[in-house]
Protein backbone atom coordinates (compact mmCIF):
# COMPACT_ATOMS: atom_id res chain seq x y z
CA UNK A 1 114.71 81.19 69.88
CA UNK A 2 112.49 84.54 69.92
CA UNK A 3 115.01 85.94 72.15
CA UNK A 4 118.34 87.64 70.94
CA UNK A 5 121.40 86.69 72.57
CA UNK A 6 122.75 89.47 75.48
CA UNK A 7 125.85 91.53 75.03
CA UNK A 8 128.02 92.70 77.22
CA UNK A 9 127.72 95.98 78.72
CA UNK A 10 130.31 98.09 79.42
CA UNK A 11 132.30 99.10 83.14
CA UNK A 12 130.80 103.20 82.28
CA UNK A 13 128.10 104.17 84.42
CA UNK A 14 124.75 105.63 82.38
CA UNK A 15 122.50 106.09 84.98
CA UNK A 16 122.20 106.72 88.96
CA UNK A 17 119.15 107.20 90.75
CA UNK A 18 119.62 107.69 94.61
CA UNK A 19 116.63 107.98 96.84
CA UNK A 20 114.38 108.78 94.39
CA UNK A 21 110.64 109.62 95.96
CA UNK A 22 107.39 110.35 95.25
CA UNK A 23 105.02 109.38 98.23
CA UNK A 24 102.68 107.30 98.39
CA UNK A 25 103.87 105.61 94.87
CA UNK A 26 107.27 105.12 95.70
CA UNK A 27 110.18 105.86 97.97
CA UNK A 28 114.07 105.79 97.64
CA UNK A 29 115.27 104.12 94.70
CA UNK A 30 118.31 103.68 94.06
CA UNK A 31 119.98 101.78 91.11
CA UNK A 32 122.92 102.09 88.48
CA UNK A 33 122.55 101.60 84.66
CA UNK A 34 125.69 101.43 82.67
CA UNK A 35 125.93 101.57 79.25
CA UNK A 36 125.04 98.82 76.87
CA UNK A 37 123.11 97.34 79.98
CA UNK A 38 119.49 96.13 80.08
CA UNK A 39 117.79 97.00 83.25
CA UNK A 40 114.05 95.65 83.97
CA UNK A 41 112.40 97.18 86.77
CA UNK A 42 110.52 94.22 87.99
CA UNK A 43 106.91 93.72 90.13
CA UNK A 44 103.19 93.37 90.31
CA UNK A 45 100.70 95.92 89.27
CA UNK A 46 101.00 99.13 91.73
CA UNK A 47 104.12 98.43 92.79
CA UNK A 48 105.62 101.94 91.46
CA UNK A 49 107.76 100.90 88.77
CA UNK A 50 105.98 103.13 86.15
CA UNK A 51 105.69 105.71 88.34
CA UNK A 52 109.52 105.51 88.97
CA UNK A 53 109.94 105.57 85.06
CA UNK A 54 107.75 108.70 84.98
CA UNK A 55 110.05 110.31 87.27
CA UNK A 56 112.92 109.80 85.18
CA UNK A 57 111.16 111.27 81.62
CA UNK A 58 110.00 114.10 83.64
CA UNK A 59 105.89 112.62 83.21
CA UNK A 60 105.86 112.95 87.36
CA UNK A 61 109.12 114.36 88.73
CA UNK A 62 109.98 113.37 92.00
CA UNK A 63 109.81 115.05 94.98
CA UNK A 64 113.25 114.24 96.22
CA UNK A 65 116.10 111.84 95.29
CA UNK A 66 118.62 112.43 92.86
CA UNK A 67 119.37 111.60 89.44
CA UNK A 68 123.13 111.60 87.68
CA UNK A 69 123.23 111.21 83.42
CA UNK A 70 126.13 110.83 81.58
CA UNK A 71 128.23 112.08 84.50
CA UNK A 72 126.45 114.71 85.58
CA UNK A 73 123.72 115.39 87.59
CA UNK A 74 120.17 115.69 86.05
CA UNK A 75 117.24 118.17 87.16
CA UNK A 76 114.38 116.40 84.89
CA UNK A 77 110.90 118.44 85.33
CA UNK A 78 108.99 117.94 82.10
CA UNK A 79 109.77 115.33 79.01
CA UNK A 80 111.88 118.48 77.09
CA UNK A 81 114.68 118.19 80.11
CA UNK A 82 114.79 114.51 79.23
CA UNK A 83 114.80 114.51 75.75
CA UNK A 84 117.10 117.31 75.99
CA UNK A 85 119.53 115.10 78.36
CA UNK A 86 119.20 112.04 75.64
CA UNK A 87 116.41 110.34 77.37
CA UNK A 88 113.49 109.04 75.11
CA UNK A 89 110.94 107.15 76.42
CA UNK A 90 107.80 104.36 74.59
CA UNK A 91 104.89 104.70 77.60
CA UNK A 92 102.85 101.81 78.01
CA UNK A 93 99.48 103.33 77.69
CA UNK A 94 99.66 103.59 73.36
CA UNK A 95 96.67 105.03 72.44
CA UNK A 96 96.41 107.12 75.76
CA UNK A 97 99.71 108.88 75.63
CA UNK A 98 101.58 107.65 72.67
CA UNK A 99 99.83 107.57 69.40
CA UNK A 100 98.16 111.60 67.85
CA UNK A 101 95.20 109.83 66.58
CA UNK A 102 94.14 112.47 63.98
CA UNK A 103 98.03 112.78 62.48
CA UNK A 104 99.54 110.65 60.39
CA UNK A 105 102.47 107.61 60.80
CA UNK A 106 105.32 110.04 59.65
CA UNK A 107 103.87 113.31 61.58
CA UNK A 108 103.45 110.92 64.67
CA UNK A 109 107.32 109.35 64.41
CA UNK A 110 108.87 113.41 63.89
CA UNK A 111 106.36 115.00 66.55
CA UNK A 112 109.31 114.93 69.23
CA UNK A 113 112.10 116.25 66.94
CA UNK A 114 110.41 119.26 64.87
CA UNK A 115 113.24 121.68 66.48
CA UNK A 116 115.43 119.68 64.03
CA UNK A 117 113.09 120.47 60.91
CA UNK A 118 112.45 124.33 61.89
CA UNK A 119 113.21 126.99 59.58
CA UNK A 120 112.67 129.99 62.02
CA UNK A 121 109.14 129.51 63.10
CA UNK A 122 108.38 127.16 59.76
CA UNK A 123 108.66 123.29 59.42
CA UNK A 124 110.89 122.19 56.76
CA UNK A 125 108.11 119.74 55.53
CA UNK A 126 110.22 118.05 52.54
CA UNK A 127 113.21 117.35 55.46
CA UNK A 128 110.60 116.39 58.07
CA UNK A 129 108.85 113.72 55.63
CA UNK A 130 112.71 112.55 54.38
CA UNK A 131 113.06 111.87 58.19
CA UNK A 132 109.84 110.30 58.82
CA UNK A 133 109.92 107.65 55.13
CA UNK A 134 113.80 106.94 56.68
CA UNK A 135 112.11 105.64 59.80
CA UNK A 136 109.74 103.82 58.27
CA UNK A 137 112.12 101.48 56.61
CA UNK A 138 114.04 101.13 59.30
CA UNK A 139 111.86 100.42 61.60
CA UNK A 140 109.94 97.96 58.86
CA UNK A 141 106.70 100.14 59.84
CA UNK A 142 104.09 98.68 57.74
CA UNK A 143 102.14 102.03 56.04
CA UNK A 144 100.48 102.70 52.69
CA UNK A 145 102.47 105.74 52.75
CA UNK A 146 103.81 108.53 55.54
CA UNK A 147 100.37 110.19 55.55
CA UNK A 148 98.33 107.17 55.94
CA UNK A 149 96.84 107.78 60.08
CA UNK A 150 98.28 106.17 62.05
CA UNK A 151 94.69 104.47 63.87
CA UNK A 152 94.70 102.10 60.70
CA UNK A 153 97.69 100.71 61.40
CA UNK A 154 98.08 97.31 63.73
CA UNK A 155 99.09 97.64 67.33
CA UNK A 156 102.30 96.06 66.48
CA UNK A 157 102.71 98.71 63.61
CA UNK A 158 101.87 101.41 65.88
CA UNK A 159 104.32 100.40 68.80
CA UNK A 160 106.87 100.22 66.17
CA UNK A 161 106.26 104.02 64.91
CA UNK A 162 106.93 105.18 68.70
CA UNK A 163 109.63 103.36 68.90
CA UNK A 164 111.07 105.27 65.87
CA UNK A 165 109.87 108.70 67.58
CA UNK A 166 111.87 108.05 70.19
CA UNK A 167 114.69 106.53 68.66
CA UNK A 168 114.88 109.38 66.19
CA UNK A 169 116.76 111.88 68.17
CA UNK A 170 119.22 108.98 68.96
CA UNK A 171 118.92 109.26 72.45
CA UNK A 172 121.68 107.25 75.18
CA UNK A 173 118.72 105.77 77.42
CA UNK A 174 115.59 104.69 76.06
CA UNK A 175 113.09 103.58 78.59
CA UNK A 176 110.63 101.02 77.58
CA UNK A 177 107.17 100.47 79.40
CA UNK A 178 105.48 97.46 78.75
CA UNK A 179 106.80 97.89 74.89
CA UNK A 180 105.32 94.36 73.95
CA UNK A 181 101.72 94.60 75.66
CA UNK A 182 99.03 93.50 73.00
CA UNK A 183 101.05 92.95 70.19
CA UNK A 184 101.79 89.76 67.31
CA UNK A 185 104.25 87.26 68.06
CA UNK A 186 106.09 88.31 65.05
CA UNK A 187 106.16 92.18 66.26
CA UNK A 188 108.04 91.05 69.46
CA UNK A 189 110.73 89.79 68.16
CA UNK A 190 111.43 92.62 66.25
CA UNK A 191 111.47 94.65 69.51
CA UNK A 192 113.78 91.90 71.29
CA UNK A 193 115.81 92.24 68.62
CA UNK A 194 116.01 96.07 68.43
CA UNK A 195 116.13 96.02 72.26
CA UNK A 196 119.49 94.01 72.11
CA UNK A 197 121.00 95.91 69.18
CA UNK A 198 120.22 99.08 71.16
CA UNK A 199 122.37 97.70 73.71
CA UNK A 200 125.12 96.32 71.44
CA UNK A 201 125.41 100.40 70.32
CA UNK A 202 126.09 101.43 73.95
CA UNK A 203 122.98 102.61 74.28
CA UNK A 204 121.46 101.54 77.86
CA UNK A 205 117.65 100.24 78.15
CA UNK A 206 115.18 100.57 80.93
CA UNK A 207 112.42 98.07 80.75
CA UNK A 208 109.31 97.51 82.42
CA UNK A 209 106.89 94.08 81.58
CA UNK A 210 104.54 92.24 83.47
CA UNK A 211 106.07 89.20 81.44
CA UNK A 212 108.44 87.66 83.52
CA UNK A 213 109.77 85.38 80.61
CA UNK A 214 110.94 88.55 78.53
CA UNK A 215 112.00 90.15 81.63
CA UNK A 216 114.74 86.85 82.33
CA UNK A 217 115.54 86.48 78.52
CA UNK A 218 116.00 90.77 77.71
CA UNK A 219 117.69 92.22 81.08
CA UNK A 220 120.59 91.72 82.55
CA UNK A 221 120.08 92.97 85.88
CA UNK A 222 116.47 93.05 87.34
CA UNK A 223 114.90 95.61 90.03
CA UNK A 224 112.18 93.97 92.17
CA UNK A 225 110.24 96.91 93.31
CA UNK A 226 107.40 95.74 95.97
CA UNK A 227 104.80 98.03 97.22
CA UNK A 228 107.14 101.39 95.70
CA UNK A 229 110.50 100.25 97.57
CA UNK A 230 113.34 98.21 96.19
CA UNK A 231 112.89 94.62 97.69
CA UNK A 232 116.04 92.65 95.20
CA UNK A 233 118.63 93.07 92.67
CA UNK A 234 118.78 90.17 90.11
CA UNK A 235 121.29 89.21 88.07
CA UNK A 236 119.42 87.96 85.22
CA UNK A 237 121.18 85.19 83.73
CA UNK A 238 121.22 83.44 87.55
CA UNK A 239 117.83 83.94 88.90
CA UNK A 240 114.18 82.79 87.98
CA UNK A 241 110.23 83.47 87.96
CA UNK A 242 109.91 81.46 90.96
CA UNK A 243 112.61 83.75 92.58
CA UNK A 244 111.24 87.10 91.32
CA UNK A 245 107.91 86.51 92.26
């Protein structure tokens, strides 16, 4: 029961990737992502799907392939062309390259979207902590207050605040790398539960885990990469670990 039902996505195309590369990690990709789908990129350590990820948020472009958004096609060399495009992205490494240890929760979830709290070269700081206490409750972040740092808050807690950064630009693909790794049980299912709703909105959702069961239960299509090459594509609802693995 920790799992939210699926939805239905929708016949619109998000998302193509075609012959996406980056040797030795990976070499052409190639897979859709429409909207209001949930697409796990599937496979054992190594096996390029972060890397592949990376490409897409502009963390390690590619070296060829190409990459169509919304319609149109998509030159993505740093994370500003992606967030630009409506990409946002929750990396798996949290206290490598998500969490700004020495800032606090609310400066942490706005980091990403101070362009929208600028006032010439100033920060609006009343609208930027308006934004930040806004996520907070919607995310059910549990703080003290905005300001409290974010290193005192549970992993769980933490994940959630990155989620809200990159939720708070409302982005229309929001790629998710291992977005449950050492958190509570209870923390999950909030994220399967935001993870589906994202959906429900249209919005489409890459996902990466090493946990099979959340892969079958969340997606509804699944990429099997194997040794940086596409090896399957699942349909979700009809396949199972045995099959993946």
């Amino acid at each position: 029961d920790i799992f939210p039902a699926r939805g239905t996505p929708t016949d619109e195309t998000l998302l193509e990737v075609s012959g996406l590369t980056r040797e030795p990690a990976y070499r052409d990709v190639s897979f859709t992502l429409r909207r209001g789908e949930v697409v796990a990129l599937a496979g054992l350590m190594g096996a390029g799907r972060t890397e592949v990820a990376s490409a897409l948020y502009g963390l390690q472009p590619a070296s060829a392939g190409t990459i169509r958004f919304k319609g149109q096609s998509l030159r993505v060399s740093c994370p500003a062309d992606a967030l630009a495009a409506g990409i946002g992205m929750v990396t798996e490494d949290r206290k490598g390259q998500g969490i700004i240890p020495a800032l606090g929760v609310g400066e942490n979830i706005t980091l990403s979207s101070l362009r929208r709290f600028a006032r010439g070269p100033l920060i609006d700081r009343f609208a930027d902590r308006t934004a930040a206490r806004a996520q907070i409750g919607a995310f059910a972040v549990k703080a003290s207050s905005a300001s409290q740092p974010i290193v005192q808050l549970s992993g769980g807690n933490q994940q959630k605040a990155l989620l809200a950064r990159s939720l708070l630009d409302d982005p229309d693909l929001i790629i998710l790398d291992e977005p449950t790794r050492g958190i509570d049980i209870g923390a999950k299912a909030e994220i399967y539960a935001l993870i589906q709703k994202l959906a429900r909105q249209g919005k489409g959702v890459l996902l990466i885990s090493s946990e099979l069961p959340e892969v079958l239960a969340l997606a509804h299509r699944i990429i099997v990469l194997r040794q940086g090459s596409v090896a399957a594509t699942l349909d979700a609802a009809a396949t199972d670990q045995e099959t993946v693995l």
